[in-house]
C-alpha atoms as a PDB file:
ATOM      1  CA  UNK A   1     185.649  23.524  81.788  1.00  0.00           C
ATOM      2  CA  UNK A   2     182.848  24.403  79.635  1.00  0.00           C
ATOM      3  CA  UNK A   3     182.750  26.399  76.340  1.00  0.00           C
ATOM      4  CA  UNK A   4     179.352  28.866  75.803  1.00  0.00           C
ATOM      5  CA  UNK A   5     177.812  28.581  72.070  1.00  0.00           C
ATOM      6  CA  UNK A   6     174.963  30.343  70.544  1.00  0.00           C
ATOM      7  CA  UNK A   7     173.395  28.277  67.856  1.00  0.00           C
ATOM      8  CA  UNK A   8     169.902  29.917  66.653  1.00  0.00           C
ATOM      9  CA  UNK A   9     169.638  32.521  69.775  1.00  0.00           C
ATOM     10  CA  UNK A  10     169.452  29.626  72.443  1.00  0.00           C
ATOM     11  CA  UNK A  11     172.346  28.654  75.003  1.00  0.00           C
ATOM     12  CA  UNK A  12     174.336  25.570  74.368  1.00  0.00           C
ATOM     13  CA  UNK A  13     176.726  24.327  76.755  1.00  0.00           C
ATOM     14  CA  UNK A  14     180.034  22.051  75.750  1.00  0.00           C
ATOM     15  CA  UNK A  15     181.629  19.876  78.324  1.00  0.00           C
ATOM     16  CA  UNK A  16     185.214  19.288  77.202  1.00  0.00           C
ATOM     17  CA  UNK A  17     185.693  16.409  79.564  1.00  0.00           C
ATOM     18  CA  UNK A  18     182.758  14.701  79.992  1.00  0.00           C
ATOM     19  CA  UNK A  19     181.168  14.293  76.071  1.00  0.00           C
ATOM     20  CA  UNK A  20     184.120  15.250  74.267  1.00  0.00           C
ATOM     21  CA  UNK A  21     184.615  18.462  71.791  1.00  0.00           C
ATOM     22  CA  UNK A  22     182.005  17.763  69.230  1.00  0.00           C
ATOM     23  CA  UNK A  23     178.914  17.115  71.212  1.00  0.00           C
ATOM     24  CA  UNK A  24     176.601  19.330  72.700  1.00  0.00           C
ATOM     25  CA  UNK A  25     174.253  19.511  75.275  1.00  0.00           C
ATOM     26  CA  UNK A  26     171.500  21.635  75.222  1.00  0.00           C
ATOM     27  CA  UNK A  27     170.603  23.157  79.052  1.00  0.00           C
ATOM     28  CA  UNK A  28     167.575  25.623  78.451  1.00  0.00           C
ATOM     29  CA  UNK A  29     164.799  25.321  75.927  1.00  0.00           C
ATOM     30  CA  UNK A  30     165.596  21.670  76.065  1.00  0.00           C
ATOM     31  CA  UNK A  31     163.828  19.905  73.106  1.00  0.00           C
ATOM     32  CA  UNK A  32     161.585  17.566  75.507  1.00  0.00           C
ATOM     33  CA  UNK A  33     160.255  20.641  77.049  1.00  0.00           C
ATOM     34  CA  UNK A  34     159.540  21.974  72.999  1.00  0.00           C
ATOM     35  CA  UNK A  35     157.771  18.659  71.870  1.00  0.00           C
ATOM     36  CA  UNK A  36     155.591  18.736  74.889  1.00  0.00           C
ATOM     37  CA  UNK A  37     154.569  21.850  74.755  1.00  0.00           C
ATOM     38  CA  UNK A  38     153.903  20.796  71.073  1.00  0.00           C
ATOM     39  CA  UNK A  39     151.762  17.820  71.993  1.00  0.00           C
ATOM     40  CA  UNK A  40     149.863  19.737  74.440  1.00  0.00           C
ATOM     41  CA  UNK A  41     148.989  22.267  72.007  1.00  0.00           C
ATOM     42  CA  UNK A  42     148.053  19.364  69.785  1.00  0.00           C
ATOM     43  CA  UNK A  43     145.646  18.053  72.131  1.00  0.00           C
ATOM     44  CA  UNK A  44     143.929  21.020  72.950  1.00  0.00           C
ATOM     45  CA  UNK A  45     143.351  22.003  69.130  1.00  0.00           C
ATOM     46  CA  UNK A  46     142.084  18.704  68.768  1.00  0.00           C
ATOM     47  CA  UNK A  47     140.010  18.238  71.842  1.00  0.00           C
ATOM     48  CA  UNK A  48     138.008  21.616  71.524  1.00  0.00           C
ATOM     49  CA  UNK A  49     137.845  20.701  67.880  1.00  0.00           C
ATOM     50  CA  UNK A  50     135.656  17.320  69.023  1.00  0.00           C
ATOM     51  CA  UNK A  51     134.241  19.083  71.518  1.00  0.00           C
ATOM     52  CA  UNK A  52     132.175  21.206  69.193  1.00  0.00           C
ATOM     53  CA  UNK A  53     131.861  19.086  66.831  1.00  0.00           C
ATOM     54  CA  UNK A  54     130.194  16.134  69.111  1.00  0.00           C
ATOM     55  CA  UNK A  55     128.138  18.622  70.827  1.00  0.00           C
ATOM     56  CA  UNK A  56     126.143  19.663  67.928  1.00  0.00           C
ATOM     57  CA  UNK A  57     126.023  15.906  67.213  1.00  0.00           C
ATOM     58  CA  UNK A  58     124.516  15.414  69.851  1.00  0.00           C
ATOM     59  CA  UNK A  59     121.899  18.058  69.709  1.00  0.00           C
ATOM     60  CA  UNK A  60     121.090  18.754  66.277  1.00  0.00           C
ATOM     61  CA  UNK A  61     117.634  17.301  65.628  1.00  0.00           C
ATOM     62  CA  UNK A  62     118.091  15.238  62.945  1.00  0.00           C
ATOM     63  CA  UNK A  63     117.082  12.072  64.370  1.00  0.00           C
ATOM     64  CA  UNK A  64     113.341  12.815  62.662  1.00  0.00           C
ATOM     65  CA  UNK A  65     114.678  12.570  59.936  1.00  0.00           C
ATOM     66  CA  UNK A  66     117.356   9.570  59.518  1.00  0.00           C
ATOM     67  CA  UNK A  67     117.666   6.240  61.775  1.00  0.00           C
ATOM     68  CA  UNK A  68     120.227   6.247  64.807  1.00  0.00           C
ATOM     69  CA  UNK A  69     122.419   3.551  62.623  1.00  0.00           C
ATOM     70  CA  UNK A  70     122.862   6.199  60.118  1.00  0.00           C
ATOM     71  CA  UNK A  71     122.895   9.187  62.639  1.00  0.00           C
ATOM     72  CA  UNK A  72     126.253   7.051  64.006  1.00  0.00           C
ATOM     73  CA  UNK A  73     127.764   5.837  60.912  1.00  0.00           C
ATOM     74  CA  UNK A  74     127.700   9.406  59.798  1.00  0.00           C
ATOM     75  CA  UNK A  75     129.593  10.090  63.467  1.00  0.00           C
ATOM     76  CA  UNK A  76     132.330   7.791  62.751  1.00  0.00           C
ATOM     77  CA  UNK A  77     132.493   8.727  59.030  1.00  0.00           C
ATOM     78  CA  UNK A  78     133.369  12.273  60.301  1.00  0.00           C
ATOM     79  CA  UNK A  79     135.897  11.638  63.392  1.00  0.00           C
ATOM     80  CA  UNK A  80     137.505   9.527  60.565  1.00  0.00           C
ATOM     81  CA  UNK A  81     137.605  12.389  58.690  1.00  0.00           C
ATOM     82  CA  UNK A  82     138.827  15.091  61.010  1.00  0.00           C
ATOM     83  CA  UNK A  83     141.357  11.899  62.664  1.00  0.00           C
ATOM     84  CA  UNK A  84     143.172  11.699  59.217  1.00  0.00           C
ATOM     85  CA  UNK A  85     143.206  15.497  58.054  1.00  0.00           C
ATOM     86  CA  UNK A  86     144.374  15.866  61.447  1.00  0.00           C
ATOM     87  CA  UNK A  87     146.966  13.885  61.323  1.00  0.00           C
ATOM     88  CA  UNK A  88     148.078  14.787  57.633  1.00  0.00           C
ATOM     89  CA  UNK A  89     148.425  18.388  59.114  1.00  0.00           C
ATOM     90  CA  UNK A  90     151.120  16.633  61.133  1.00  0.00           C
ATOM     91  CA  UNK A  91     149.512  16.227  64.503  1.00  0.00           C
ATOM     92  CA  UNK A  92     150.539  12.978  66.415  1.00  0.00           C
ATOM     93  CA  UNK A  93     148.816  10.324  66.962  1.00  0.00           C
ATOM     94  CA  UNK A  94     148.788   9.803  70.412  1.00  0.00           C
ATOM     95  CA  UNK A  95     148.078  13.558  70.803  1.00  0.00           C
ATOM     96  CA  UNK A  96     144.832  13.432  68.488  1.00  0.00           C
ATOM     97  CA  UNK A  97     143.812  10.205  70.476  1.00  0.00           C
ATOM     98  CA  UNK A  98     144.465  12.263  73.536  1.00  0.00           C
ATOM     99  CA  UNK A  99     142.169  14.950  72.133  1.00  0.00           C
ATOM    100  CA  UNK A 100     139.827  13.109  70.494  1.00  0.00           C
ATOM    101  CA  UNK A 101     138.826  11.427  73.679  1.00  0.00           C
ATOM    102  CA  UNK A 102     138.694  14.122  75.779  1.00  0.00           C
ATOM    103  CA  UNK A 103     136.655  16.133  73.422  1.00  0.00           C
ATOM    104  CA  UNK A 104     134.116  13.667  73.051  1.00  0.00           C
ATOM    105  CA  UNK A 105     133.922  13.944  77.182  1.00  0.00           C
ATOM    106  CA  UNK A 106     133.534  17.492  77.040  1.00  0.00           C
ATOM    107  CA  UNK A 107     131.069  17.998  74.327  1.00  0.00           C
ATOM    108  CA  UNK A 108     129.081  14.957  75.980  1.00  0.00           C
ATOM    109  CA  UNK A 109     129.201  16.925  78.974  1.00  0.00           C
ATOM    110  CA  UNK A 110     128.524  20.372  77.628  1.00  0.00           C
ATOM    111  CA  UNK A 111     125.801  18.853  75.742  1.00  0.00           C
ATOM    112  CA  UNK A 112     124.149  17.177  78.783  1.00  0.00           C
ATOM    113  CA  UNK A 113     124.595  20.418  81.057  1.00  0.00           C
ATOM    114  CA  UNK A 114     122.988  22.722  78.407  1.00  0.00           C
ATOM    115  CA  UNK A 115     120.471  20.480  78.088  1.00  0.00           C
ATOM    116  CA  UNK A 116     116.735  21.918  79.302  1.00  0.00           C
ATOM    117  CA  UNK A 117     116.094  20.553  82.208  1.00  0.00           C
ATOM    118  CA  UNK A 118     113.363  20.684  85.223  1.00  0.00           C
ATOM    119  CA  UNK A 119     116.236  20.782  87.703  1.00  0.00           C
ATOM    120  CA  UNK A 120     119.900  22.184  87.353  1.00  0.00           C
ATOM    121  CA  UNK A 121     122.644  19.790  87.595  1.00  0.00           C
ATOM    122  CA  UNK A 122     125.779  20.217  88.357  1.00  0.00           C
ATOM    123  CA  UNK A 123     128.386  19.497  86.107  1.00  0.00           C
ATOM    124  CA  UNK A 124     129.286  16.390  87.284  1.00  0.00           C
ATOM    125  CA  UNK A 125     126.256  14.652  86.907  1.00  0.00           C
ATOM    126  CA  UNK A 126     126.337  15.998  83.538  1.00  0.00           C
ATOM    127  CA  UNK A 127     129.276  14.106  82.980  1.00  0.00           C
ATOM    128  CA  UNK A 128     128.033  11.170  84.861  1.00  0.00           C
ATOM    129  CA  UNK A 129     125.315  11.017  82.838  1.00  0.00           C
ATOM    130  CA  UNK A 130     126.864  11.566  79.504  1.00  0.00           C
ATOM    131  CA  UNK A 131     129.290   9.130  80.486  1.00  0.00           C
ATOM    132  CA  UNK A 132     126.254   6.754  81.690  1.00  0.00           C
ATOM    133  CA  UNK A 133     124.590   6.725  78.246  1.00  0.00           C
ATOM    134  CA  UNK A 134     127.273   7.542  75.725  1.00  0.00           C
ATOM    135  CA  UNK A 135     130.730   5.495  76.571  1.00  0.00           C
ATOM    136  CA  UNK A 136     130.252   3.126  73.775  1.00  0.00           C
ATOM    137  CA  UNK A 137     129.805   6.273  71.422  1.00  0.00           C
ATOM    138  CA  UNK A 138     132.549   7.424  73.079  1.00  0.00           C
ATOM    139  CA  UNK A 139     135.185   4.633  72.618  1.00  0.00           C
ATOM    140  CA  UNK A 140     134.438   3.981  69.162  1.00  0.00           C
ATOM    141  CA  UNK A 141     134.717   7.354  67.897  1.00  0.00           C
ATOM    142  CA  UNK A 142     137.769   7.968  69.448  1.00  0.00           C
ATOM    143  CA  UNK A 143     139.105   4.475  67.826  1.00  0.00           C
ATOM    144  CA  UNK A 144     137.566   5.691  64.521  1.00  0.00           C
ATOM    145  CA  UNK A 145     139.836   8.769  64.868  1.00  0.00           C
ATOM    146  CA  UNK A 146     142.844   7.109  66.288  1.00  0.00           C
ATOM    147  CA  UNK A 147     142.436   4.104  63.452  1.00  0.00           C
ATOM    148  CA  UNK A 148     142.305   6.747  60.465  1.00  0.00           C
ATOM    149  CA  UNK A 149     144.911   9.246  62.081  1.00  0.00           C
ATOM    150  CA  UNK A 150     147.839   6.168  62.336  1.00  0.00           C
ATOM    151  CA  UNK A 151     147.194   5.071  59.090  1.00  0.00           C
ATOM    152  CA  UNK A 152     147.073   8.005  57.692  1.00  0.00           C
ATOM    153  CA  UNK A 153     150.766   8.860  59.328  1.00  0.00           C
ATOM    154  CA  UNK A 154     151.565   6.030  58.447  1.00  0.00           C
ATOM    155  CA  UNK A 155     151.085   6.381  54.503  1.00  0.00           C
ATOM    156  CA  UNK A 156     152.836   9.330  54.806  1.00  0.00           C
ATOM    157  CA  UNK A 157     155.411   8.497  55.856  1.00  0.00           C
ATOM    158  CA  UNK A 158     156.028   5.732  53.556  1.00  0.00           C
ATOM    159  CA  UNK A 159     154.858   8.469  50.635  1.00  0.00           C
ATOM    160  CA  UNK A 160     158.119  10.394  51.810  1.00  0.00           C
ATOM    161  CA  UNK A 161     160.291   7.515  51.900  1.00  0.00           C
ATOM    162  CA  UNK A 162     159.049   6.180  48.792  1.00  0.00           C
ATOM    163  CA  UNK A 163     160.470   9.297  46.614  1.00  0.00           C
END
């Protein structure tokens, strides 16, 4: 039948006549279910992270004092930034993208909803409206991040196969 192992405190089952005596399938705590939790938490660190970050972008009066082209090179410059120490703290990728993007969405949002305003809105105009004025801001700071964190995996990677 079967034969019960404990490898590390987790439950590993052996099927004698199905995959043979040496491998081993893994029932509970299954790895899938460990990397997504992983990426999840990923995303999350990475979203509020952007979140925060773009909000006080967004509302920090600075605009007096420097030209919008500047205000949003200096935007990319830093989602570059956070995109590649992100990722050389070994987040993934498609994780940080994940977060990035939604980040920027809810600091837009969070920004626009906080904002003073004559009437309340609800917070889905707020994101209507961030969405409305922002999406281009949007799309290339989450490329920005996405370009900078891949690259940076990427060299990396090839450091650690170089020695």
């Amino acid at each position: 039948m079967g034969t019960s192992l404990h490898f590390s405190g987790k439950r590993v089952y052996q099927d004698l006549r199905v995959s043979g005596p040496k491998t081993s399938v893994m029932v509970s705590n299954s790895l899938v279910t460990r990397i997504g939790l992983r990426w999840r938490i990923h995303a999350v660190i990475a979203a509020a992270m952007f979140a925060v970050l773009y909000k006080q972008w967004l509302t920090t009066p600075v605009l007096q004092h420097v030209s919008i082209g500047r205000w949003r090179l200096l935007a990319v410059v830093v989602a570059a930034a956070c995109g590649g120490v992100l990722s050389l703290l070994r987040l993934s990728t498609l994780a940080l993208s994940c977060g990035a993007m939604v980040g920027l969405l809810l600091g837009g949002t969070w920004a626009a909803w906080t904002a003073p305003n004559d009437v309340t809105i609800s917070v889905c105009h707020a994101f209507a409206s961030h969405l409305e004025s922002f999406w281009r801001e949007v799309l290339t700071l989450t490329f920005a991040t996405t370009l900078t964190a891949y690259l940076c995996a990427h060299f990396a990677k090839r450091r650690v196969n170089v020695r």
